[in-house]
C-alpha atoms as a PDB file:
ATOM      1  CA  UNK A   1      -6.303  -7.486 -14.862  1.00  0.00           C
ATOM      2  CA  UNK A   2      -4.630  -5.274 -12.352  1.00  0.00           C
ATOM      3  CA  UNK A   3      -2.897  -2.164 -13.652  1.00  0.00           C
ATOM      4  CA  UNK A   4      -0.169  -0.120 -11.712  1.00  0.00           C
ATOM      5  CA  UNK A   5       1.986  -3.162 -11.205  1.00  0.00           C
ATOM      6  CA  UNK A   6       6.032  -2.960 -10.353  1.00  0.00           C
ATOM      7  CA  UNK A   7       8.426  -5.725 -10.854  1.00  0.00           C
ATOM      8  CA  UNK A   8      10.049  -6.689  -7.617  1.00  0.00           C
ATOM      9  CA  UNK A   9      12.868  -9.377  -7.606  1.00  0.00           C
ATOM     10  CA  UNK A  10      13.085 -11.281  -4.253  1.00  0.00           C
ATOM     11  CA  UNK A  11      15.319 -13.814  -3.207  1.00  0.00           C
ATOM     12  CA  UNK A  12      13.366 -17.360  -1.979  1.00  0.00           C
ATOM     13  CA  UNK A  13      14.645 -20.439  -0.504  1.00  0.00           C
ATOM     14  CA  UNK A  14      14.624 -23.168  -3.456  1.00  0.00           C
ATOM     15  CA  UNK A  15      12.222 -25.084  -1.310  1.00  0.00           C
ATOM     16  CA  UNK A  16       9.904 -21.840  -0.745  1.00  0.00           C
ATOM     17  CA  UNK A  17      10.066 -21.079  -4.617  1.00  0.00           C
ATOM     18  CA  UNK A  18       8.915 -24.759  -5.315  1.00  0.00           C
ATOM     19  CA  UNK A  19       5.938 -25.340  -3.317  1.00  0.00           C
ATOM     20  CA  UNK A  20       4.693 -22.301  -5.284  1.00  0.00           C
ATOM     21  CA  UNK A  21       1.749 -23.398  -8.365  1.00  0.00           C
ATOM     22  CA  UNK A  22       3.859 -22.575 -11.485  1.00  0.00           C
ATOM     23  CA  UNK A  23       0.393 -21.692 -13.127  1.00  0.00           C
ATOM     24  CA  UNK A  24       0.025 -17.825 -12.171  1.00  0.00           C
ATOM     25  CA  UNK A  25       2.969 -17.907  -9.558  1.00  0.00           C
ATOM     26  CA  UNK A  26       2.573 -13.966 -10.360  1.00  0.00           C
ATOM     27  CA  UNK A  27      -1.168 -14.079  -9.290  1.00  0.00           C
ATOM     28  CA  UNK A  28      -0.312 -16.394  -6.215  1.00  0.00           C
ATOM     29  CA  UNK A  29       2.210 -13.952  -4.647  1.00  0.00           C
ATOM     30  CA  UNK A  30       0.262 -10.946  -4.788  1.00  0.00           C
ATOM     31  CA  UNK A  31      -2.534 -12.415  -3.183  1.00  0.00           C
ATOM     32  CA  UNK A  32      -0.333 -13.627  -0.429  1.00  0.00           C
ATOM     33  CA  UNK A  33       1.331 -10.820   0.052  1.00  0.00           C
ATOM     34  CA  UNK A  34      -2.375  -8.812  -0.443  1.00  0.00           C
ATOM     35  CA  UNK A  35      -3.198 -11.624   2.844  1.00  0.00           C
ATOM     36  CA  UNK A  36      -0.805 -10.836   5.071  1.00  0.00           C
ATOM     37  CA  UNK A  37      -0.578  -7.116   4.435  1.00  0.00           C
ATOM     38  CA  UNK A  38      -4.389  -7.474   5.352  1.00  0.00           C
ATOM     39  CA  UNK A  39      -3.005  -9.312   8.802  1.00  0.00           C
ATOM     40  CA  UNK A  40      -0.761  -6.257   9.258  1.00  0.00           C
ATOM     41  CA  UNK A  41      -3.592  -3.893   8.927  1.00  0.00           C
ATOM     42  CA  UNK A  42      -5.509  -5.458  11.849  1.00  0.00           C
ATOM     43  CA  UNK A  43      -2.955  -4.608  14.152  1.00  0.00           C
ATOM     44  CA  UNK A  44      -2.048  -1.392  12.743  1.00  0.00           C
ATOM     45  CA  UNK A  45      -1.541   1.923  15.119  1.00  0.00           C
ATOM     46  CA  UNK A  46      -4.783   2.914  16.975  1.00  0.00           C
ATOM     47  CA  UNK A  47      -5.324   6.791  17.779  1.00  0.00           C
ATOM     48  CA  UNK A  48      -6.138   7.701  21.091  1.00  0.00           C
ATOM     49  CA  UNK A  49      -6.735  11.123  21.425  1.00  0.00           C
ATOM     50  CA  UNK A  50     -10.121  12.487  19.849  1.00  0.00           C
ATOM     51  CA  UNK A  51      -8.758  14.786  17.416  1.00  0.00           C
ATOM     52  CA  UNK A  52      -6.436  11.755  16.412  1.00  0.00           C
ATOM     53  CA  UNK A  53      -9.550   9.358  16.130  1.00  0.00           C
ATOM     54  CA  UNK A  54     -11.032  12.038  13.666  1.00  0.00           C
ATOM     55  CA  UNK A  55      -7.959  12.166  11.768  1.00  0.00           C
ATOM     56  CA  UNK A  56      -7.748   8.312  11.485  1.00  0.00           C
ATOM     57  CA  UNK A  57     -11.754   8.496  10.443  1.00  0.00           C
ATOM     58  CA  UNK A  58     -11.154  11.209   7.408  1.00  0.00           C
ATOM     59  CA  UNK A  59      -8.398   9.411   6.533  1.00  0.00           C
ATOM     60  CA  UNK A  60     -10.542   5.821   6.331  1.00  0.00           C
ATOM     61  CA  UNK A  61     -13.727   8.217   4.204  1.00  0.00           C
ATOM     62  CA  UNK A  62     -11.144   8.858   2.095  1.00  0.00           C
ATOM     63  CA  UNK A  63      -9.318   5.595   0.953  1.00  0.00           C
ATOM     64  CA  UNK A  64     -12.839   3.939   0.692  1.00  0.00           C
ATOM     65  CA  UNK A  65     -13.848   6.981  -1.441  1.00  0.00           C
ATOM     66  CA  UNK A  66     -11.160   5.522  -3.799  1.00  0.00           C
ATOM     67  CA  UNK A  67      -8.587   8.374  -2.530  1.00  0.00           C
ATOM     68  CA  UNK A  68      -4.881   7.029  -2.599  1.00  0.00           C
ATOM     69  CA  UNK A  69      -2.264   8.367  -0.085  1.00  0.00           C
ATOM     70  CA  UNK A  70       0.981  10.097  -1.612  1.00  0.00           C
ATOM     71  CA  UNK A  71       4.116   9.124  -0.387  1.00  0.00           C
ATOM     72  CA  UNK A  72       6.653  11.608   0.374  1.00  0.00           C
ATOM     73  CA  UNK A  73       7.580  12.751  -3.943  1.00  0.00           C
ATOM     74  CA  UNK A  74       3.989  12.829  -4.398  1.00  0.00           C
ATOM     75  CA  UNK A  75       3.904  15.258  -1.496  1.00  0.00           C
ATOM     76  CA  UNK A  76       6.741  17.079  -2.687  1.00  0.00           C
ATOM     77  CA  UNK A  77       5.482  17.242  -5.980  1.00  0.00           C
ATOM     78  CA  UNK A  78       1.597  18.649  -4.978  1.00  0.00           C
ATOM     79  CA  UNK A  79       3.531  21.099  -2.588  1.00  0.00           C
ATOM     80  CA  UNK A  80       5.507  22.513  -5.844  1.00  0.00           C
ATOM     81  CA  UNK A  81       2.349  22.586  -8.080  1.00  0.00           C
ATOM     82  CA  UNK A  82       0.959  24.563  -5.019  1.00  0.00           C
ATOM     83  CA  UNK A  83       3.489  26.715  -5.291  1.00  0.00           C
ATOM     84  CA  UNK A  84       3.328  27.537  -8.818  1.00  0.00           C
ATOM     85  CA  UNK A  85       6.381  25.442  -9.634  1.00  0.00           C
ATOM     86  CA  UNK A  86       8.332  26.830  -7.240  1.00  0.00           C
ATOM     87  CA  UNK A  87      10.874  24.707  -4.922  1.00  0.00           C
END
């Protein structure tokens, strides 16, 4: 079972919605959208300078390593515990 999940509501064509498997229509969405995020990923930015190409390597290390990225309040936040609290 995956944990961390959020409920998103989208809006579907009727015609979309219905070719979907009722049985785990949940399970078939994320692993389309898992599929073509994957697509995405292919194509994603390439560095070219060599300090950029070192960057995007570290960064690779350290998803694989099980790392997750923060997004920008989970920056904020790490900056403030940093800080000792402080803004």
């Amino acid at each position: 079972m995956t944990t961390n999940l959020q409920v998103v509501s989208v809006k579907l064509p009727l015609r979309d919605l219905l070719r979907i498997p009722s049985e785990n229509r949940s399970e078939f969405i994320r692993d389309a959208v898992t599929e073509k995020l994957a697509r995405l990923e292919a194509h994603a930015w390439k560095p070219r300078t060599a300090a950029g190409k070192r960057l995007a390597e570290l960064r690779r290390k350290f998803i694989e390593s099980g790392g997750e990225l923060l997004d920008q309040e989970g920056i904020a936040d790490e900056l403030r515990q940093r800080r000792g609290g402080l803004e």
